[in-house]
PDB file of N, CA and C in Angstrom:
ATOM      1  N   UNK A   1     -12.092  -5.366 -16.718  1.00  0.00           N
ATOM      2  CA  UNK A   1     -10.797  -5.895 -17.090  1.00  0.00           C
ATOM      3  C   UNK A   1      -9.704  -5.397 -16.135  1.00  0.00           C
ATOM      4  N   UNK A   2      -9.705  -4.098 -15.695  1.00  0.00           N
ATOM      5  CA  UNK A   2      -8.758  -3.754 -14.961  1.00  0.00           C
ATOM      6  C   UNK A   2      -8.619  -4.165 -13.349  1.00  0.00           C
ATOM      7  N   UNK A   3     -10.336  -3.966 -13.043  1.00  0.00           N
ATOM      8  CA  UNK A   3     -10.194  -5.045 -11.904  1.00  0.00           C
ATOM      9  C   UNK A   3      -9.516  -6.516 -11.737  1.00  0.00           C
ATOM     10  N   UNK A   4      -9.758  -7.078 -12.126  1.00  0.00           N
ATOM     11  CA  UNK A   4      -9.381  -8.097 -13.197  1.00  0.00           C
ATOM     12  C   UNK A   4      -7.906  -8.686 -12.569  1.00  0.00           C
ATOM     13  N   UNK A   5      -7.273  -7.322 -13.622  1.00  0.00           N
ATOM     14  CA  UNK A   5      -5.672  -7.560 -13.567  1.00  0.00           C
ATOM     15  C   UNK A   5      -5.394  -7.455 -12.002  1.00  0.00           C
ATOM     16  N   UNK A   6      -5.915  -6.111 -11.120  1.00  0.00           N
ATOM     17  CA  UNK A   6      -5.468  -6.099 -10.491  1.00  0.00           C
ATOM     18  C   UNK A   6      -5.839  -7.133  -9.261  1.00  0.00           C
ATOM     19  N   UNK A   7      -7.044  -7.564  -8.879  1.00  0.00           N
ATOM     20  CA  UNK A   7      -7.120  -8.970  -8.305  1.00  0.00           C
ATOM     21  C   UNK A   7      -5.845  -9.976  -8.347  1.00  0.00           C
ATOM     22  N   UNK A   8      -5.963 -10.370 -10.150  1.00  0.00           N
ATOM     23  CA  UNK A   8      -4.334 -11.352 -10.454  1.00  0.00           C
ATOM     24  C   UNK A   8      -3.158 -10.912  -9.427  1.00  0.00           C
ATOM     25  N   UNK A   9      -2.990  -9.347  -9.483  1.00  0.00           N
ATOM     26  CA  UNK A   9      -1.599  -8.792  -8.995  1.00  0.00           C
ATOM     27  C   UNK A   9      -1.415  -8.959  -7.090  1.00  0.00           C
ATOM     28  N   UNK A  10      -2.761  -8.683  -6.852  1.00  0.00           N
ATOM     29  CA  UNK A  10      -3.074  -8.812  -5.202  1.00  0.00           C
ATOM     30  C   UNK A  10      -3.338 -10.122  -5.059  1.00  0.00           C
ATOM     31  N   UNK A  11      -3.446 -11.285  -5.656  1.00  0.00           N
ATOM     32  CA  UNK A  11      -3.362 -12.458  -5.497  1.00  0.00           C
ATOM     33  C   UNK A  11      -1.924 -12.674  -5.336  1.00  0.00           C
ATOM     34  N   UNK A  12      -0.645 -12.066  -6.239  1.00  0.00           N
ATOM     35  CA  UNK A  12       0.467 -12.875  -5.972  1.00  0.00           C
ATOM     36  C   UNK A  12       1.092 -12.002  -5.155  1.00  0.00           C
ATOM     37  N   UNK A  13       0.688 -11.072  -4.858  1.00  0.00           N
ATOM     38  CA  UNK A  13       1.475  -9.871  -3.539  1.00  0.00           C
ATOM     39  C   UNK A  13       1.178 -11.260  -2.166  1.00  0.00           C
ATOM     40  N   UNK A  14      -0.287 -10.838  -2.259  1.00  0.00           N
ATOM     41  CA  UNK A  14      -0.513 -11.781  -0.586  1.00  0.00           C
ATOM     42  C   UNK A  14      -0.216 -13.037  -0.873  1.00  0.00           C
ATOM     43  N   UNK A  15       0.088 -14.063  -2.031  1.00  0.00           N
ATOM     44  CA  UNK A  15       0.626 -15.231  -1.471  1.00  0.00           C
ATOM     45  C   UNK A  15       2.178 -15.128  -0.893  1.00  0.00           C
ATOM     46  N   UNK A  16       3.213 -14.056  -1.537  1.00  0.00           N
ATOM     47  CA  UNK A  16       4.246 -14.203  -0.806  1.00  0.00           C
ATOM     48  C   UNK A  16       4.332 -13.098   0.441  1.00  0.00           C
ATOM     49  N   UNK A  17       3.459 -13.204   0.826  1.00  0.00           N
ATOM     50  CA  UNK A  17       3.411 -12.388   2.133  1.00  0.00           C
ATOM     51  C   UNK A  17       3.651 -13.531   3.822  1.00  0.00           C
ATOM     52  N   UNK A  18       5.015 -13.913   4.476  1.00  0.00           N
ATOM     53  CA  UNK A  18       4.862 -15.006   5.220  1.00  0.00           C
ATOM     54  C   UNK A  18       3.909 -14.736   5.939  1.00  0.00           C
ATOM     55  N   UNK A  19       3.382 -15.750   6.714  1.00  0.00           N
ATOM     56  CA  UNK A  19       2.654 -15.791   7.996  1.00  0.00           C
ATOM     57  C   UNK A  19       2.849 -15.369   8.925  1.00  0.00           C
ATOM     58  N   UNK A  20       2.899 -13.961   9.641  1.00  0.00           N
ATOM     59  CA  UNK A  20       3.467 -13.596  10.364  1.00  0.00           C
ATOM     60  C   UNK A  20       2.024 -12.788  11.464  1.00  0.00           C
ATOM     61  N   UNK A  21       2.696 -12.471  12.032  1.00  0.00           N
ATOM     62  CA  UNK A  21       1.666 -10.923  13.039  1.00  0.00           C
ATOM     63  C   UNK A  21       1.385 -10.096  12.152  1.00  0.00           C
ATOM     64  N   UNK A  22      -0.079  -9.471  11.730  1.00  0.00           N
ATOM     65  CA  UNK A  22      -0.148  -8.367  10.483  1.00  0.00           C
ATOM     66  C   UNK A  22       0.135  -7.239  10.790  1.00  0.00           C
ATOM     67  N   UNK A  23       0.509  -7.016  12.181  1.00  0.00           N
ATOM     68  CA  UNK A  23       1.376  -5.443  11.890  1.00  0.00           C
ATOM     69  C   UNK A  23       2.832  -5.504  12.383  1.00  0.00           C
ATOM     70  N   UNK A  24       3.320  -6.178  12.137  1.00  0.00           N
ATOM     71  CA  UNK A  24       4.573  -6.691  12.214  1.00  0.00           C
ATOM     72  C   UNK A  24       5.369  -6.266  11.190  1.00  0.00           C
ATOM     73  N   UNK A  25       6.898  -6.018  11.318  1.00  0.00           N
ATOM     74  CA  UNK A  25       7.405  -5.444   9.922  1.00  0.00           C
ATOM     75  C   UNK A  25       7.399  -6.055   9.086  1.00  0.00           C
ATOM     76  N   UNK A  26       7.587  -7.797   9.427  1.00  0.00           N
ATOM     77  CA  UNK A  26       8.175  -8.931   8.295  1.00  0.00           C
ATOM     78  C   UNK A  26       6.700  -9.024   7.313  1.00  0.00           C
ATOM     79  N   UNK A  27       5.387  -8.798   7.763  1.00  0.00           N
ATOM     80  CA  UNK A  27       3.952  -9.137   6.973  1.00  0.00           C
ATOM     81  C   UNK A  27       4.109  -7.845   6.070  1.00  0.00           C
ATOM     82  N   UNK A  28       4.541  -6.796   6.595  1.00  0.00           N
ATOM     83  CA  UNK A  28       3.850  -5.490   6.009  1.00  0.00           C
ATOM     84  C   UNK A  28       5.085  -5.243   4.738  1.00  0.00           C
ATOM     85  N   UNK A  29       6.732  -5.896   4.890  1.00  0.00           N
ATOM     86  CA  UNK A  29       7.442  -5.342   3.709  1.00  0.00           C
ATOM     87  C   UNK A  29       6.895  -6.838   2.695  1.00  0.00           C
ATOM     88  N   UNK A  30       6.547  -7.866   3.502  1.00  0.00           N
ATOM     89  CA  UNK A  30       6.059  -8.706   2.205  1.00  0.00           C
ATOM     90  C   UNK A  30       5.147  -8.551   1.092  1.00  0.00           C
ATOM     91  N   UNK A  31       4.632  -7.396   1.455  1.00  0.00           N
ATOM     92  CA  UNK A  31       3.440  -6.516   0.519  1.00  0.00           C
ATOM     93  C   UNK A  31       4.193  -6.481  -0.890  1.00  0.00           C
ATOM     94  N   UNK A  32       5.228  -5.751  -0.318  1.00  0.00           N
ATOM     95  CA  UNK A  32       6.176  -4.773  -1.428  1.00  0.00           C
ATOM     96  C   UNK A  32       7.124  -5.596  -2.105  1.00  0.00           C
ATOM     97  N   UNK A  33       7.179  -7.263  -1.516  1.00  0.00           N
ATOM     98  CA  UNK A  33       8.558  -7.540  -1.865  1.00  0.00           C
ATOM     99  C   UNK A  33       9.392  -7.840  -3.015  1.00  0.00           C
ATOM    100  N   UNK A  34       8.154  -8.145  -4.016  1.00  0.00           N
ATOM    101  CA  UNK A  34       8.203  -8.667  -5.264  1.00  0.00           C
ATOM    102  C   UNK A  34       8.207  -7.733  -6.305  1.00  0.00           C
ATOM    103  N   UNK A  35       7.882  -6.683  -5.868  1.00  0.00           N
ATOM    104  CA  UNK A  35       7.495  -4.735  -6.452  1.00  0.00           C
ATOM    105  C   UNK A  35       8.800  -4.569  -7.116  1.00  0.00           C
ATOM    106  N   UNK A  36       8.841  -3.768  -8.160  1.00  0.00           N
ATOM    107  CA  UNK A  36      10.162  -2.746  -8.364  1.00  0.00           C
ATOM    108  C   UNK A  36       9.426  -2.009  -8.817  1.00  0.00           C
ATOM    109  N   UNK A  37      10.859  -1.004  -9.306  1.00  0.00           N
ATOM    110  CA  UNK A  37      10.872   0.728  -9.386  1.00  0.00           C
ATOM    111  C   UNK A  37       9.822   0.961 -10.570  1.00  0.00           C
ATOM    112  N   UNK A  38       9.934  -0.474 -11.501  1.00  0.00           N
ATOM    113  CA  UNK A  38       9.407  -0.264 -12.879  1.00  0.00           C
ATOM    114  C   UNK A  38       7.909  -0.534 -12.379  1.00  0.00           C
ATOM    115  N   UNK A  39       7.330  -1.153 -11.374  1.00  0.00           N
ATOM    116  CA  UNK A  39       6.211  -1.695 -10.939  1.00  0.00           C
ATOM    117  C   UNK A  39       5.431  -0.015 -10.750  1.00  0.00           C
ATOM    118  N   UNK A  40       6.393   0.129  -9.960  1.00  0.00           N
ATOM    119  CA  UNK A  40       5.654   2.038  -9.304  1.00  0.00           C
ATOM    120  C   UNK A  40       5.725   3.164 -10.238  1.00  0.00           C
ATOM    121  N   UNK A  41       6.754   3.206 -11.264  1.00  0.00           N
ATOM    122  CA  UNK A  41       6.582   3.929 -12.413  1.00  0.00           C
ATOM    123  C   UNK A  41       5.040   3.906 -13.247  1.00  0.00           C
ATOM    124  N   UNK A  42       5.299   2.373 -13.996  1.00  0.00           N
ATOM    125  CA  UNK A  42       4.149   2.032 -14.691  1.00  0.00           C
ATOM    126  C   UNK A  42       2.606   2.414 -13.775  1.00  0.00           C
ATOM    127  N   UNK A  43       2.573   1.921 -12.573  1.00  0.00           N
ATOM    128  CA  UNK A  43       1.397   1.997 -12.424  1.00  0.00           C
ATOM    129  C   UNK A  43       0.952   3.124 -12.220  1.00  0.00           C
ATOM    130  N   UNK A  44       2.313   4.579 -12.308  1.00  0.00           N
ATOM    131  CA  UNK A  44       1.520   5.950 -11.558  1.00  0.00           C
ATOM    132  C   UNK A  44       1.725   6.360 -12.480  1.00  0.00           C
ATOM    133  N   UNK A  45       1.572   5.656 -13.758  1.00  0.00           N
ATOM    134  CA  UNK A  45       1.172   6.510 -15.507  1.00  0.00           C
ATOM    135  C   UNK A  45      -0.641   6.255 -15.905  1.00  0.00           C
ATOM    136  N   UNK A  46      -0.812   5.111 -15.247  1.00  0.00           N
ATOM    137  CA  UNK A  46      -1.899   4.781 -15.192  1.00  0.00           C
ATOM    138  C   UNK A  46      -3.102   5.833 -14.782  1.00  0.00           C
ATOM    139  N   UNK A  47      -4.644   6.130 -14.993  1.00  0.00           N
ATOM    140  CA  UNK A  47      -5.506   7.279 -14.859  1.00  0.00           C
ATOM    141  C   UNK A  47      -5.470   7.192 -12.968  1.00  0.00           C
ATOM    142  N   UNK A  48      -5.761   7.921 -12.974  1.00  0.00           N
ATOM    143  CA  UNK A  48      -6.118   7.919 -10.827  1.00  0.00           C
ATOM    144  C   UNK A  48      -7.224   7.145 -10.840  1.00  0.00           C
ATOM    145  N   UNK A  49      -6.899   6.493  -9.832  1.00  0.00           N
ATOM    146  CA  UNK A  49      -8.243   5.261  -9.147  1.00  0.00           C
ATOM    147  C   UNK A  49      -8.350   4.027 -10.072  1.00  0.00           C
ATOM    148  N   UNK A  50      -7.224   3.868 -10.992  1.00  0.00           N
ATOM    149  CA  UNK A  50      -7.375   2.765 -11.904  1.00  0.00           C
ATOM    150  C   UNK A  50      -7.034   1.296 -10.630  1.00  0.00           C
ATOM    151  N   UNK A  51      -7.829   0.616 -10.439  1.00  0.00           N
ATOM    152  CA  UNK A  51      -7.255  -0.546  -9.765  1.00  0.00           C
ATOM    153  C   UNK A  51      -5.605  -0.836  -9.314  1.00  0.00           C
ATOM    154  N   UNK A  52      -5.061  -0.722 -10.570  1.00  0.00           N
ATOM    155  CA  UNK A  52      -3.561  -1.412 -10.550  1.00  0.00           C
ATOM    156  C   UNK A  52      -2.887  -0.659  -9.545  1.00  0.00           C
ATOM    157  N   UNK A  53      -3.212   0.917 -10.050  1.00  0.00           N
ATOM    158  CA  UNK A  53      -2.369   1.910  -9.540  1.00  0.00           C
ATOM    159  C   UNK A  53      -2.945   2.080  -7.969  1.00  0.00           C
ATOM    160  N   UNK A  54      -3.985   1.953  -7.371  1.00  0.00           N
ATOM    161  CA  UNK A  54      -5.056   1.986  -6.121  1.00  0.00           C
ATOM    162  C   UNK A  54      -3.591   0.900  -5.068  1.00  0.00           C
ATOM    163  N   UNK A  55      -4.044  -0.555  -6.149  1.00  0.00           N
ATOM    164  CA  UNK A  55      -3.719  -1.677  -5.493  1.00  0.00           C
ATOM    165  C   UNK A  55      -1.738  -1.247  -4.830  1.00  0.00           C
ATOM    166  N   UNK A  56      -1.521  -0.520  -5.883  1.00  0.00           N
ATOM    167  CA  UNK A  56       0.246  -0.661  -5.535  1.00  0.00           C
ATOM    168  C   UNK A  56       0.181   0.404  -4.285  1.00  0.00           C
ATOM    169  N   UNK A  57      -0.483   1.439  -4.061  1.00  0.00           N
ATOM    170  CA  UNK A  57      -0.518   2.484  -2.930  1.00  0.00           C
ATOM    171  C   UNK A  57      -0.518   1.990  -1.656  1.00  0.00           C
ATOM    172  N   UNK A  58      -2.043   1.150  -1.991  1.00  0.00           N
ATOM    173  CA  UNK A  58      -2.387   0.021  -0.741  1.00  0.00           C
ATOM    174  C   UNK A  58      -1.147  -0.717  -0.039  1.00  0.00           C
ATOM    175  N   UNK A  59      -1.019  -1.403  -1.239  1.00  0.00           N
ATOM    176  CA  UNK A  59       0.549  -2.167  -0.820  1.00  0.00           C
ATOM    177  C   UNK A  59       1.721  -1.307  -0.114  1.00  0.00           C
ATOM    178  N   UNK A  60       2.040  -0.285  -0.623  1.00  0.00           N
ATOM    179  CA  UNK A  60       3.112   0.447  -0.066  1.00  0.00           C
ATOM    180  C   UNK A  60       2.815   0.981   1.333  1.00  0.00           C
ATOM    181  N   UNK A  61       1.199   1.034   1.989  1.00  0.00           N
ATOM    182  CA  UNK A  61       0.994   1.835   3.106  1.00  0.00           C
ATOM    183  C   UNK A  61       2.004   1.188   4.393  1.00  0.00           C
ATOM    184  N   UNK A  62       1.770   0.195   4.447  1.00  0.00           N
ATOM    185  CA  UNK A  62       1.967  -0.032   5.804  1.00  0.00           C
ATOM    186  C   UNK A  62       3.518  -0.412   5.703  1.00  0.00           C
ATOM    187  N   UNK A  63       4.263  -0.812   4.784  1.00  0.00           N
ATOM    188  CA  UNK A  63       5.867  -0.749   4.619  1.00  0.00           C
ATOM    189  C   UNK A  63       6.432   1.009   4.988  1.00  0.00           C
ATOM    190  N   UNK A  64       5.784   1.620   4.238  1.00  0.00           N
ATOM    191  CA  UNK A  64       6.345   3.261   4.336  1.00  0.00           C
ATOM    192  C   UNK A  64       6.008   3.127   5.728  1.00  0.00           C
ATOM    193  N   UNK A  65       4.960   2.723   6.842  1.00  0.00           N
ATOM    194  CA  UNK A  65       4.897   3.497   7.845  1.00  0.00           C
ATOM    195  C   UNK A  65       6.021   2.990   8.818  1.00  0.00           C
ATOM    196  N   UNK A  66       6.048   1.535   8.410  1.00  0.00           N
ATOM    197  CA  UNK A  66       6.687   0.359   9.537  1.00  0.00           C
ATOM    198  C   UNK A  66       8.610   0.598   9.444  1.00  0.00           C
ATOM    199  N   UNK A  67       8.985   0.663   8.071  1.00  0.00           N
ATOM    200  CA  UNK A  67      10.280   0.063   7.999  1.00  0.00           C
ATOM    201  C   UNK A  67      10.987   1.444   7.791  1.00  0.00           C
ATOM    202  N   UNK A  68      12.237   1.403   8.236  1.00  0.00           N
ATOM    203  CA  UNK A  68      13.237   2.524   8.702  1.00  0.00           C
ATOM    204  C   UNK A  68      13.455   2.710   6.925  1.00  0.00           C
ATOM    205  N   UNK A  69      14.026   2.439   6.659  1.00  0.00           N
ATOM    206  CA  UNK A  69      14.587   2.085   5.169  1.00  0.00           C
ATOM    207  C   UNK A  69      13.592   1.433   4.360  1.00  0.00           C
ATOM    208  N   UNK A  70      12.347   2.146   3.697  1.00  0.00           N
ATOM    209  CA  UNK A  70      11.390   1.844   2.810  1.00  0.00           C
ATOM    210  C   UNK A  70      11.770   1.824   1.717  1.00  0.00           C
ATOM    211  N   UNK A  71      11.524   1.249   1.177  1.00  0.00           N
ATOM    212  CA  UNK A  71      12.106   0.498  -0.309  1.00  0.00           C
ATOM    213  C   UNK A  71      12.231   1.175  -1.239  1.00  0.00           C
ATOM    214  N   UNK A  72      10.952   1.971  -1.817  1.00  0.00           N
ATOM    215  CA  UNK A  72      10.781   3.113  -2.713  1.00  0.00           C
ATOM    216  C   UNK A  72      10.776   4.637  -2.210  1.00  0.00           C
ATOM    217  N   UNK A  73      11.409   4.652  -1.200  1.00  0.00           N
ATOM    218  CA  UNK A  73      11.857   6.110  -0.805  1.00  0.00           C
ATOM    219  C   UNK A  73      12.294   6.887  -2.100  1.00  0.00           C
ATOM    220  N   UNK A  74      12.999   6.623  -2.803  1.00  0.00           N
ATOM    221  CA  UNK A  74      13.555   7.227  -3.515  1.00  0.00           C
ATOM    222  C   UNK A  74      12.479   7.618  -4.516  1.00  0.00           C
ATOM    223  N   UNK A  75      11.218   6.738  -5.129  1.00  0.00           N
ATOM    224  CA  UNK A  75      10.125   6.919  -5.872  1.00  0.00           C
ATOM    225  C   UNK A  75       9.358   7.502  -5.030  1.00  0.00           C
ATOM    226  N   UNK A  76       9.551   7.891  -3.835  1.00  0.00           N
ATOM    227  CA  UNK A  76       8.560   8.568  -3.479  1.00  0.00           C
ATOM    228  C   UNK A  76       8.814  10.175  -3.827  1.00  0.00           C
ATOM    229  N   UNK A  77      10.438  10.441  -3.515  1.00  0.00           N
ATOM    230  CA  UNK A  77      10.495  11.789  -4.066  1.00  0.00           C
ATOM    231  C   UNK A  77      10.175  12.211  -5.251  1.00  0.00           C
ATOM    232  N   UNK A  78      10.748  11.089  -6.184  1.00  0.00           N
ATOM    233  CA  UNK A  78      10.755  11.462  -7.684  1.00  0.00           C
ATOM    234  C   UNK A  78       9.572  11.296  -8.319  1.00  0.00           C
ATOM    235  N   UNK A  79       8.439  10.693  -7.765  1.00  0.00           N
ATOM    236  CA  UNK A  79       7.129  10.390  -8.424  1.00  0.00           C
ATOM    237  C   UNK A  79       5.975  10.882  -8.159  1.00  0.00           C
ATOM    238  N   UNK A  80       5.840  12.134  -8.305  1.00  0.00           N
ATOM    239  CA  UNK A  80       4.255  12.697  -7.592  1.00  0.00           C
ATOM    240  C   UNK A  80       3.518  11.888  -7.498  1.00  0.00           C
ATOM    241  N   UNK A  81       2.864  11.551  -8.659  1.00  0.00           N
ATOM    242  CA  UNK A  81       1.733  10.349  -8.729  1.00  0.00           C
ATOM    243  C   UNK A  81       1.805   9.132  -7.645  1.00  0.00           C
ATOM    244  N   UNK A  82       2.398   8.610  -7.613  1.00  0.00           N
ATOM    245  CA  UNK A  82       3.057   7.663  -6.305  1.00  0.00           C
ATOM    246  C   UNK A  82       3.241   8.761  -4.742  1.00  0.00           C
ATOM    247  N   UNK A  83       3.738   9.322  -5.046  1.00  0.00           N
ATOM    248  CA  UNK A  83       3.364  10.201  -3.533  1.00  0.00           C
ATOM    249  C   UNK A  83       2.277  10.457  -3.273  1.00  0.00           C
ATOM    250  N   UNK A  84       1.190  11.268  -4.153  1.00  0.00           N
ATOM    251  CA  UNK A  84      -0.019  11.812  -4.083  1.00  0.00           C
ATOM    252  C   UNK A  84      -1.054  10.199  -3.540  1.00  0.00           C
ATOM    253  N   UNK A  85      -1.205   9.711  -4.285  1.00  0.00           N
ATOM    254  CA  UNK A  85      -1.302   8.106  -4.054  1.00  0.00           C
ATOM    255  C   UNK A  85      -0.937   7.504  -2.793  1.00  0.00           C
ATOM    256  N   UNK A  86       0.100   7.533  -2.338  1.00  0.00           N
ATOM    257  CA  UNK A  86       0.322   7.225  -1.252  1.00  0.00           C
ATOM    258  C   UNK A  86       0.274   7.796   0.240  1.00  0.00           C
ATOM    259  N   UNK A  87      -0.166   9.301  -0.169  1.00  0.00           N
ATOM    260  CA  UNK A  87      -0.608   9.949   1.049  1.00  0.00           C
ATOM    261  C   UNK A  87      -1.995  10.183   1.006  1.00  0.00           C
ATOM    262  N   UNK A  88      -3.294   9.464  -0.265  1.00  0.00           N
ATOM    263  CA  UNK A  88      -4.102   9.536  -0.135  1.00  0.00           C
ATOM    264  C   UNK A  88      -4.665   7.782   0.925  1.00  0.00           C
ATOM    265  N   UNK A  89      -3.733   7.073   0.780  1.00  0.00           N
ATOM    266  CA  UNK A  89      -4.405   5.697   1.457  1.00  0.00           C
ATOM    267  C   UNK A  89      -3.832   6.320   2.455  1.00  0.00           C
ATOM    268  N   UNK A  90      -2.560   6.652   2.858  1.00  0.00           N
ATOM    269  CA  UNK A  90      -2.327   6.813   4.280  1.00  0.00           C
ATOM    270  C   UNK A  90      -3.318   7.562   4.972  1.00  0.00           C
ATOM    271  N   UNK A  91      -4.162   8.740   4.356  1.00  0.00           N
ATOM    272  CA  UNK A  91      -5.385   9.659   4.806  1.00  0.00           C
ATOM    273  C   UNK A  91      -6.529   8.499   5.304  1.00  0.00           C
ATOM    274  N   UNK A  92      -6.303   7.770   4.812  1.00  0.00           N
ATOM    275  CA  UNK A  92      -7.994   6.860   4.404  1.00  0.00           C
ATOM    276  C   UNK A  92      -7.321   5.478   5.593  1.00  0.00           C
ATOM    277  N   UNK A  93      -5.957   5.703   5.261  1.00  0.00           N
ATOM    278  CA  UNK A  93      -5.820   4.431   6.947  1.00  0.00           C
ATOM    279  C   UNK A  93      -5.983   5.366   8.296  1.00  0.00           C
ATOM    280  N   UNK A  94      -5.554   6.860   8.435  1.00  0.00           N
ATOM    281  CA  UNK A  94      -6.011   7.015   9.627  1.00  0.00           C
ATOM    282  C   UNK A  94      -6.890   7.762  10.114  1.00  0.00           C
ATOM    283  N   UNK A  95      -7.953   7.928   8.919  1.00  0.00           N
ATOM    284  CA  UNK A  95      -9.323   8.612   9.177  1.00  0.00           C
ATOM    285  C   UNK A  95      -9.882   6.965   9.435  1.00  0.00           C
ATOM    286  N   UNK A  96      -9.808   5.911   8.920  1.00  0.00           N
ATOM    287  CA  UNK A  96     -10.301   4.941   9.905  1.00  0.00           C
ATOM    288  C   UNK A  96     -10.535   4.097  11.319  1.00  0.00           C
ATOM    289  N   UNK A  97      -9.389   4.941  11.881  1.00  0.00           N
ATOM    290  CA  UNK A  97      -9.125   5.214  12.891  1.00  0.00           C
ATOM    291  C   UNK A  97      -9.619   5.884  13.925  1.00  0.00           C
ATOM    292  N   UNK A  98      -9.928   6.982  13.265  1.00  0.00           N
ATOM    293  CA  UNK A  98     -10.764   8.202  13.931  1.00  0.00           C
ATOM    294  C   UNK A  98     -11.828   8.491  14.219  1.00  0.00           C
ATOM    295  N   UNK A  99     -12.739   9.020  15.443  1.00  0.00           N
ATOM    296  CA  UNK A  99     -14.178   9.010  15.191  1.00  0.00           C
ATOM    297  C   UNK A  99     -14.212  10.313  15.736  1.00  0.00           C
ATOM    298  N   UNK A 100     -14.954  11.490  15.588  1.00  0.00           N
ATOM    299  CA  UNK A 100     -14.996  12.643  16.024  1.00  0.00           C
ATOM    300  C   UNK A 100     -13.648  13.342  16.559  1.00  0.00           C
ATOM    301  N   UNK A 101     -13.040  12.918  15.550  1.00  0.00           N
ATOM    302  CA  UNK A 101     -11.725  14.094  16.173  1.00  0.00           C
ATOM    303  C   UNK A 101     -10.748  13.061  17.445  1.00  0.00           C
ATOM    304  N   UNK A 102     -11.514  11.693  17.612  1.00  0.00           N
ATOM    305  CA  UNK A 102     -10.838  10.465  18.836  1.00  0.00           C
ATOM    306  C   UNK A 102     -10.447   9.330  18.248  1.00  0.00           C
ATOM    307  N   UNK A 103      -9.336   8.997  18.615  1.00  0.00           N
ATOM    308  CA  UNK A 103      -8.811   7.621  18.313  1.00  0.00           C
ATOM    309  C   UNK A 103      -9.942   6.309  18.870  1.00  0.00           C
ATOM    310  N   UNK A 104     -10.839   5.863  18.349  1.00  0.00           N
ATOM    311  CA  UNK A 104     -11.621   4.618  18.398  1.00  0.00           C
ATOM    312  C   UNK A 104     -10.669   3.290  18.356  1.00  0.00           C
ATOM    313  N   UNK A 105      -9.655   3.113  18.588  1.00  0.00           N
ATOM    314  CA  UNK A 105      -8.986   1.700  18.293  1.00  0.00           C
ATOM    315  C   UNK A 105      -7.738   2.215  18.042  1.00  0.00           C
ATOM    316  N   UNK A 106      -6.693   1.282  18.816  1.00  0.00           N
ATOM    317  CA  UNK A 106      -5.307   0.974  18.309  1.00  0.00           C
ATOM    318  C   UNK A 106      -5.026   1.313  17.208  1.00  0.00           C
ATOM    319  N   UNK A 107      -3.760   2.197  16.956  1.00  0.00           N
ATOM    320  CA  UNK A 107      -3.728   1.825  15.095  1.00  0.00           C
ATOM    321  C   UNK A 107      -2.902   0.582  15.034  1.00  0.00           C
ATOM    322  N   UNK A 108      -3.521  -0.384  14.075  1.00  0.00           N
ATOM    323  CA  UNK A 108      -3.021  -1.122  13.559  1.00  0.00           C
ATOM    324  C   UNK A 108      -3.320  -1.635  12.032  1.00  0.00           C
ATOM    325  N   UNK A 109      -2.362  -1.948  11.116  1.00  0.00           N
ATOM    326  CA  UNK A 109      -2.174  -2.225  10.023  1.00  0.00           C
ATOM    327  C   UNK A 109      -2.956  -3.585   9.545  1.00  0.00           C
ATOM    328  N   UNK A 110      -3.387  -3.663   8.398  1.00  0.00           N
ATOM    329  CA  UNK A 110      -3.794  -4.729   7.910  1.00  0.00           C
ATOM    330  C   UNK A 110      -3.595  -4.846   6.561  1.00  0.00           C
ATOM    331  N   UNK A 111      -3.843  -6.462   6.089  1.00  0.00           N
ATOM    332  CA  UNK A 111      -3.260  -6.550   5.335  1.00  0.00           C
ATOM    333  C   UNK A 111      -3.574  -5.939   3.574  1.00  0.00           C
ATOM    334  N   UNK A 112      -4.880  -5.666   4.008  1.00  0.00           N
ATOM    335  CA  UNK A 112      -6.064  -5.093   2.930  1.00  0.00           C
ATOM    336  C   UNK A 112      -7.030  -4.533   3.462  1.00  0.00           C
ATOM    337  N   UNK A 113      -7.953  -3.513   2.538  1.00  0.00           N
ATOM    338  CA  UNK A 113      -8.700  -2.684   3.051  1.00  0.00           C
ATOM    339  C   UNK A 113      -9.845  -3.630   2.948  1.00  0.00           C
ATOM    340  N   UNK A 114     -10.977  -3.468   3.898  1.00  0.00           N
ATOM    341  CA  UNK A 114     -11.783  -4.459   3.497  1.00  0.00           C
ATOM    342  C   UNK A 114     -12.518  -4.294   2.560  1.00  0.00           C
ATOM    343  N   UNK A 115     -13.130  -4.972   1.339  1.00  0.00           N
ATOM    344  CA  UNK A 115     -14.061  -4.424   0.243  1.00  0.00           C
ATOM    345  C   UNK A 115     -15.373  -4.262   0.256  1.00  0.00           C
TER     346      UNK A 115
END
């Protein structure tokens, strides 16, 4: 069920995401754009690794890295759960990156992790 929901939720994130270059700023804040404060609250009440709460981290990675003025800056101070969360995908975007201690590839952003 919770998968579920959160599929529904990553279905309407990436339809309003424009068509753009995927590591581009305009693809990566379209992640977030539809998000509020109440979106990142609720979901970092949720248990750890629950889908919903996974899916909103995901979403926030590549906005926090790209845009000067990130949206939920302010939830990032005030929300452990959402911080902790969000510096665990950022770990997991650039250990993908990495191969023995070497950069294997460009970093670049995408729009989802692959499943």
């Amino acid at each position: 069920m919770e998968q579920l929901l959160a599929d529904k939720i990553k279905a309407v994130i990436t339809s309003s995401i424009p068509r753009v270059n995927l590591s581009c700023i305009g693809g990566e804040n379209g992640k977030i754009r539809h998000l509020t404060s109440s979106h990142i609250k609720s979901a970092s009440m949720l248990f750890k690794g629950h889908p919903v709460r996974s899916l909103i981290a995901e979403a926030s990675a590549g906005p926090f890295i790209l845009m000067d003025n990130f949206k939920f800056a302010r939830e990032l101070r005030e929300n452990a759960n959402y911080a902790g969360d969000l510096l665990d995908e950022l770990k997991d975007l650039i250990k993908g990156q990495v191969k023995d201690k070497r950069v294997i590839t460009p970093y670049t952003l995408h729009y989802w992790k692959s499943s």
